[in-house]
Protein backbone atom coordinates (compact mmCIF):
# COMPACT_ATOMS: atom_id res chain seq x y z
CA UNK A 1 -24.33 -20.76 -63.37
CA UNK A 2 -23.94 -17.09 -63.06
CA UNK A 3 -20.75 -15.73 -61.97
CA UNK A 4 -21.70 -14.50 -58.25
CA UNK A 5 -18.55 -13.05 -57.50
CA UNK A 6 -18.55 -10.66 -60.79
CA UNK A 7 -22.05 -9.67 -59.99
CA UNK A 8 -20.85 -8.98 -56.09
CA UNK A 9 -17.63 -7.30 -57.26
CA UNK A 10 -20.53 -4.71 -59.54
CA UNK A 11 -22.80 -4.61 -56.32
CA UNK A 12 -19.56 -3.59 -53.99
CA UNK A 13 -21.19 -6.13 -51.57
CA UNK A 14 -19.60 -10.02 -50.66
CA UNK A 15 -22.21 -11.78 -49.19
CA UNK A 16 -21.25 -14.33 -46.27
CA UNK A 17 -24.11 -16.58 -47.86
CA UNK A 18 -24.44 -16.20 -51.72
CA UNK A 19 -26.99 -18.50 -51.97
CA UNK A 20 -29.18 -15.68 -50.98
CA UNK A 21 -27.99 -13.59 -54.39
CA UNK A 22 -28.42 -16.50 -56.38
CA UNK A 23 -32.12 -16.91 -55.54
CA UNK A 24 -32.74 -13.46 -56.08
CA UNK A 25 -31.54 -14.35 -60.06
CA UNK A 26 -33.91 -17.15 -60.40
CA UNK A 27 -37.08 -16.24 -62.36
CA UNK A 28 -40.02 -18.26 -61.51
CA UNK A 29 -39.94 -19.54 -65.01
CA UNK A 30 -36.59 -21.15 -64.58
CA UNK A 31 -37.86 -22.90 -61.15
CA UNK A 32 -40.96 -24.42 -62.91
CA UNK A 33 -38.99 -26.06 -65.74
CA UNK A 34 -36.54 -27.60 -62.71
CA UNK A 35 -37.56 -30.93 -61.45
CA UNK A 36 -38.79 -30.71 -57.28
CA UNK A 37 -38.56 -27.32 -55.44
CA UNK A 38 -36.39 -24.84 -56.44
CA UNK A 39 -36.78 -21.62 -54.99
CA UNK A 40 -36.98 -18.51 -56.82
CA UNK A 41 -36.96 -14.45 -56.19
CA UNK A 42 -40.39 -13.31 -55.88
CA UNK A 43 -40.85 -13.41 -51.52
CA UNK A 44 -37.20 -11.61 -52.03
CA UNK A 45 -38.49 -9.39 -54.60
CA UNK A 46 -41.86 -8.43 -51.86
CA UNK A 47 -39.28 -8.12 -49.47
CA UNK A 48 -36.98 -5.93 -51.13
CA UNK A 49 -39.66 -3.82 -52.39
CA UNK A 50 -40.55 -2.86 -49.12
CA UNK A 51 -36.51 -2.66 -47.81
CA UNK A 52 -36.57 0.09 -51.24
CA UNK A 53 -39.30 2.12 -50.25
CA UNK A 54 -38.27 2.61 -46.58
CA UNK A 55 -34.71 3.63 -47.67
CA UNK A 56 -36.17 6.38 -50.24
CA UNK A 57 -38.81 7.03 -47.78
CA UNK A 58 -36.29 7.94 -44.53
CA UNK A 59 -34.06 9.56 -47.07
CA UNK A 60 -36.81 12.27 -48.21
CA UNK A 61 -38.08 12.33 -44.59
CA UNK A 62 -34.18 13.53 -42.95
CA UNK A 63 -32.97 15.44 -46.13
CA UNK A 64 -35.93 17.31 -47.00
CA UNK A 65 -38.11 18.90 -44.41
CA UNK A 66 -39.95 21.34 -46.74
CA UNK A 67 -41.32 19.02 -48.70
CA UNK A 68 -45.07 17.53 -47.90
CA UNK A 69 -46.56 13.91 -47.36
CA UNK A 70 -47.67 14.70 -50.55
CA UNK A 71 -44.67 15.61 -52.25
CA UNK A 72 -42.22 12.66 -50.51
CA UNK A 73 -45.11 9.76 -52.07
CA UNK A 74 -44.96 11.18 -55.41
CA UNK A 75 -41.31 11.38 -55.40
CA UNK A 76 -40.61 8.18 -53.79
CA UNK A 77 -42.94 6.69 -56.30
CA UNK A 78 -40.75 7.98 -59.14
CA UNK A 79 -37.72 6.78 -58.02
CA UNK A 80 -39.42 2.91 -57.22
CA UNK A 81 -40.92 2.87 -60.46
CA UNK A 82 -40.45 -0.29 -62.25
CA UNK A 83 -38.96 1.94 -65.59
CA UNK A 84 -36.22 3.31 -62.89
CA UNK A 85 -35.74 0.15 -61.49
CA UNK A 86 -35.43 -1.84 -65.08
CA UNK A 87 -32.53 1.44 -65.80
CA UNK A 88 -30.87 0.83 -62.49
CA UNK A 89 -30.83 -2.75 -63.28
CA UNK A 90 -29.63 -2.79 -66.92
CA UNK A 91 -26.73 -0.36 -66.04
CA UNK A 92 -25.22 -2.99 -64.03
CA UNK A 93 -26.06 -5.50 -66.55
CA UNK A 94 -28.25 -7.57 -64.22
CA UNK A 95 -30.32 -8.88 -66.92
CA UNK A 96 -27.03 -10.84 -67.68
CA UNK A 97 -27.33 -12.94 -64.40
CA UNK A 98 -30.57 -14.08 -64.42
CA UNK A 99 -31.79 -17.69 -64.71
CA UNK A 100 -34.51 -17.51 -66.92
CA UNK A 101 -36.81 -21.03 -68.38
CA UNK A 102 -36.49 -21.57 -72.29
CA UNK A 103 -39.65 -19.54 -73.25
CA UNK A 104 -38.76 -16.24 -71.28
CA UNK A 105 -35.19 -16.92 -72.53
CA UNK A 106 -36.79 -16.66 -75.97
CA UNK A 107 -38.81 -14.13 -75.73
CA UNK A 108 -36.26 -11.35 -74.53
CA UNK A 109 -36.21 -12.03 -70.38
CA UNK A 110 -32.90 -10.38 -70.17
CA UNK A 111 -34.16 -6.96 -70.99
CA UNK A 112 -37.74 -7.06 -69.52
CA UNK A 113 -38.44 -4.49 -67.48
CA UNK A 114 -40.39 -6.56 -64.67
CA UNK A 115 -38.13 -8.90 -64.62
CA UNK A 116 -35.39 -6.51 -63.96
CA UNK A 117 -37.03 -4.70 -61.86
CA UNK A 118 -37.75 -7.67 -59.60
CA UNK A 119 -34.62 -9.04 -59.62
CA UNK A 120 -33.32 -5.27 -58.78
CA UNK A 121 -35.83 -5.46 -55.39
CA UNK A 122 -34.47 -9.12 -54.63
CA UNK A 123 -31.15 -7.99 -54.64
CA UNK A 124 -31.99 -5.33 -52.40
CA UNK A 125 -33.70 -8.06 -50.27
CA UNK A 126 -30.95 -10.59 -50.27
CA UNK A 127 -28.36 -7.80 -49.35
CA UNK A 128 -30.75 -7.02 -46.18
CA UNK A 129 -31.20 -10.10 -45.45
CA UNK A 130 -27.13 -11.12 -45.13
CA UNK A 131 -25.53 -7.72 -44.27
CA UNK A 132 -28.60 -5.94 -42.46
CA UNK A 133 -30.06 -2.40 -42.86
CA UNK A 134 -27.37 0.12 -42.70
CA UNK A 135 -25.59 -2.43 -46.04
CA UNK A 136 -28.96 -2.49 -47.83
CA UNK A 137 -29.62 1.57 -47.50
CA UNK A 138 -25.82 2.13 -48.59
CA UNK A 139 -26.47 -0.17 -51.52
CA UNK A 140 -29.78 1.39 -52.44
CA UNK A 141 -28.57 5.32 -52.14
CA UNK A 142 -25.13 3.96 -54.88
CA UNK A 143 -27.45 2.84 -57.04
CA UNK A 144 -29.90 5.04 -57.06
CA UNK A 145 -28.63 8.03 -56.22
CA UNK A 146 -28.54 9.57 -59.74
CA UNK A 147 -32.06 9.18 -59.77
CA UNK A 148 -33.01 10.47 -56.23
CA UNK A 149 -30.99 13.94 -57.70
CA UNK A 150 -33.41 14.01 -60.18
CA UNK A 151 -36.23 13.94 -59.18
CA UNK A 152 -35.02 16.11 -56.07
CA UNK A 153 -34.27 18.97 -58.37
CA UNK A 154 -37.92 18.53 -59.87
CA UNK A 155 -36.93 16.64 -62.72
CA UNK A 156 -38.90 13.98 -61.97
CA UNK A 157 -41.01 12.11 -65.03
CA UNK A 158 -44.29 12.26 -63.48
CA UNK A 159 -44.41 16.21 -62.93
CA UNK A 160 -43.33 16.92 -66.51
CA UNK A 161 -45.66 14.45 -68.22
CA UNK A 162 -48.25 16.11 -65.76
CA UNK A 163 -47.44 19.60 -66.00
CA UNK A 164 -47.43 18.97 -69.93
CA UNK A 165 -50.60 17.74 -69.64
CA UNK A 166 -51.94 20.42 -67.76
CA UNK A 167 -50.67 22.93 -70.21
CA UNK A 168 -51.74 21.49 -73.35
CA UNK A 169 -55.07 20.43 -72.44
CA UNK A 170 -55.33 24.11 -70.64
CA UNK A 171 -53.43 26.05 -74.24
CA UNK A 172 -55.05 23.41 -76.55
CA UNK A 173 -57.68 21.74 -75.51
CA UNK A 174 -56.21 18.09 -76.15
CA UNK A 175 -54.04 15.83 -74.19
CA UNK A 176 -50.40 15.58 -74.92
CA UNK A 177 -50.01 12.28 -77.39
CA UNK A 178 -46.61 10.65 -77.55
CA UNK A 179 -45.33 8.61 -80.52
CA UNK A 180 -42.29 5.85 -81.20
CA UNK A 181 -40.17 7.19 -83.92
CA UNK A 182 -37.35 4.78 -83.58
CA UNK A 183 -35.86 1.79 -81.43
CA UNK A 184 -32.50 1.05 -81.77
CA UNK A 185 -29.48 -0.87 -80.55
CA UNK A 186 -29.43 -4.48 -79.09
CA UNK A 187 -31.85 -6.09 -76.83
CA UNK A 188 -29.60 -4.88 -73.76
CA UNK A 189 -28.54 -1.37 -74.32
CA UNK A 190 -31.97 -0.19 -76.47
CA UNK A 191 -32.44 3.39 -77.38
CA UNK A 192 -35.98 4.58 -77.74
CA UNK A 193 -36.74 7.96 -79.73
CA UNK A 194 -40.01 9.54 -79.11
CA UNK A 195 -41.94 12.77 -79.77
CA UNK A 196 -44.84 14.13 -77.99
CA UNK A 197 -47.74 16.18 -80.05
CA UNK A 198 -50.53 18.15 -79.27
CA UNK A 199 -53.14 17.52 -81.99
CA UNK A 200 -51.50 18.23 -85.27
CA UNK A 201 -48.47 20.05 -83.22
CA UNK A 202 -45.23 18.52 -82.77
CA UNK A 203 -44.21 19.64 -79.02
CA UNK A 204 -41.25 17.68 -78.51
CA UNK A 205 -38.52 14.99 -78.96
CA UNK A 206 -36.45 12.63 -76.47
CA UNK A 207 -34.69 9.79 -76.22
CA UNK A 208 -33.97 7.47 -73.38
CA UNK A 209 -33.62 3.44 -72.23
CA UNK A 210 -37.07 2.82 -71.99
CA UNK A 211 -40.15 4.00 -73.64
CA UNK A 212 -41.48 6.00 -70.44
CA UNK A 213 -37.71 7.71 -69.86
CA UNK A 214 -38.26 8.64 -73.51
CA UNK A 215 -42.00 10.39 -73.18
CA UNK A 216 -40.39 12.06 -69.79
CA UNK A 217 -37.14 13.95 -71.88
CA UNK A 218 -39.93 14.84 -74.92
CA UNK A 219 -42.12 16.07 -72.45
CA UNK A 220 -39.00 18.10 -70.93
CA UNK A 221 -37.72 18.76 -74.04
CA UNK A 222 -41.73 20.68 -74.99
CA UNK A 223 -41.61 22.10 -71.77
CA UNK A 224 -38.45 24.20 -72.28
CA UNK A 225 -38.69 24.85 -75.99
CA UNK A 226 -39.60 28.66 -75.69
CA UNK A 227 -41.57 28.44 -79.09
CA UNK A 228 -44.10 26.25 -77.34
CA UNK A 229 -44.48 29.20 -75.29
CA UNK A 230 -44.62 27.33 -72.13
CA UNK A 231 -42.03 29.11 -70.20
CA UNK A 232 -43.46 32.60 -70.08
C-alpha cells in the first residue's frame, strides 16, 4: 500500500477522505489485473487537468495584464505540459506511490512521463475535490511556482526552441536538429545531455530531467552563446 500520510506530509495537504489520493495513484493497469471494479485515476486525472489549467489560467489573467490571449495560452501551455508536469511530479517522488500492474511495473512506470503527469493532474483533482478551490490553487501555485517564474521571465521552452528555429532556418537555411549525447543516473533521478546543431554546426549543449527540458537549455544555451552570433 503506499504510505498516504508521507505522500500528504510532501503535498502539505491531509485529506479528510484519503481514499480520494489513493485513487489518484492507481494506474489503470493496476485496476485491470485486480479482480471486480477497482477504480483508478484517469476521470481524476480529466478533472484535475482542467482544475490545472484554470489555476494557471486566473493566475496569468490577475498578475499580468500586458500580456495577450495569445501570450497567456502559450504560456499556460508551457507550464501544463506533460514534460513540466512529469518534473513537478518526480521532484516529489510521486512515481514512488503509484500502483502500477506487473507489465508497466516492468517496463519503467515509475518514471514515465504520462504516467506522472496524470497522476500529478489527479492529485490536483483529488485535492479539489476534498479541500475545494482556494486548497487546490494553493497546492498548484507550491508546486509549480518555479515553473510559472520561468516562463514569466520568457524563459519558457517553447519560445527558445522557436526563436532558435526562426534564427537558424532564417541565418542557415536548415532547422535546428537536436541530438542525445548521454543519459545517465537511475530510472528516477535521470540526467539527459543534449546538443542542438545546425547542419554540420554544433549550436549548443544542455542538460536537464527529461529529453525536452534538455533541447530547451541547448537551445538557450545557442541562443546566448555570442559566437553563434545570435545576440547582436
Amino acid at each position: 500500500m503506499a504510505d498516504l500520510a508521507e505522500l500528504q506530509r510532501i503535498l502539505g495537504v491531509t485529506l479528510a477522505d484519503p481514499s480520494l489520493l489513493e485513487t489518484a495513484l492507481v494506474h489503470s493497469s493496476y485496476a485491470h489485473e485486480r479482480p471486480g471494479p477497482v477504480a483508478h485515476n484517469e476521470r481524476l486525472e480529466f478533472l484535475g487537468d482542467a482544475v490545472l489549467g484554470f489555476v494557471i489560467a486566473q493566475k496569468l489573467y490577475r498578475e499580468f495584464p500586458g500580456l495577450s490571449e495569445g501570450e497567456m495560452t502559450r504560456r499556460r501551455a508551457v507550464v501544463v505540459s506533460r514534460d513540466t508536469l512529469a518534473d513537478v511530479a518526480r521532484t516529489i517522488r510521486l512515481g514512488d506511490f503509484l500502483y502500477l500492474g506487473r507489465g508497466e511495473e516492468a517496463t519503467g512506470g515509475r518514471d514515465k512521463t504520462a504516467n506522472l503527469a496524470g497522476a500529478l493532474e489527479a492529485v490536483i483533482a483529488a485535492v479539489f475535490l476534498d479541500q475545494g478551490e482556494a486548497a487546490a490553487g494553493r497546492l498548484v501555485l507550491r508546486l509549480l511556482g518555479g515553473e510559472m517564474t520561468k516562463v514569466l521571465r520568457g524563459a519558457a521552452g517553447f519560445d527558445a526552441k522557436s526563436r532558435l528555429q526562426e534564427l537558424t532556418q532564417s541565418r542557415y537555411q536548415v532547422t535546428p536538429v537536436y541530438r542525445l549525447l548521454a543519459e545517465a543516473g537511475p530510472s528516477h533521478d535521470k540526467r539527459f545531455t543534449v546538443e542542438v546543431m545546425a547542419g554540420d554546426r554544433r549550436l549548443g549543449q544542455g542538460m536537464g530531467r527529461s529529453k525536452k527540458l534538455a533541447e530547451t537549455e541547448a537551445a538557450r544555451s545557442a541562443l546566448e552563446d555570442p559566437g553563434n552570433g545570435f545576440t547582436d
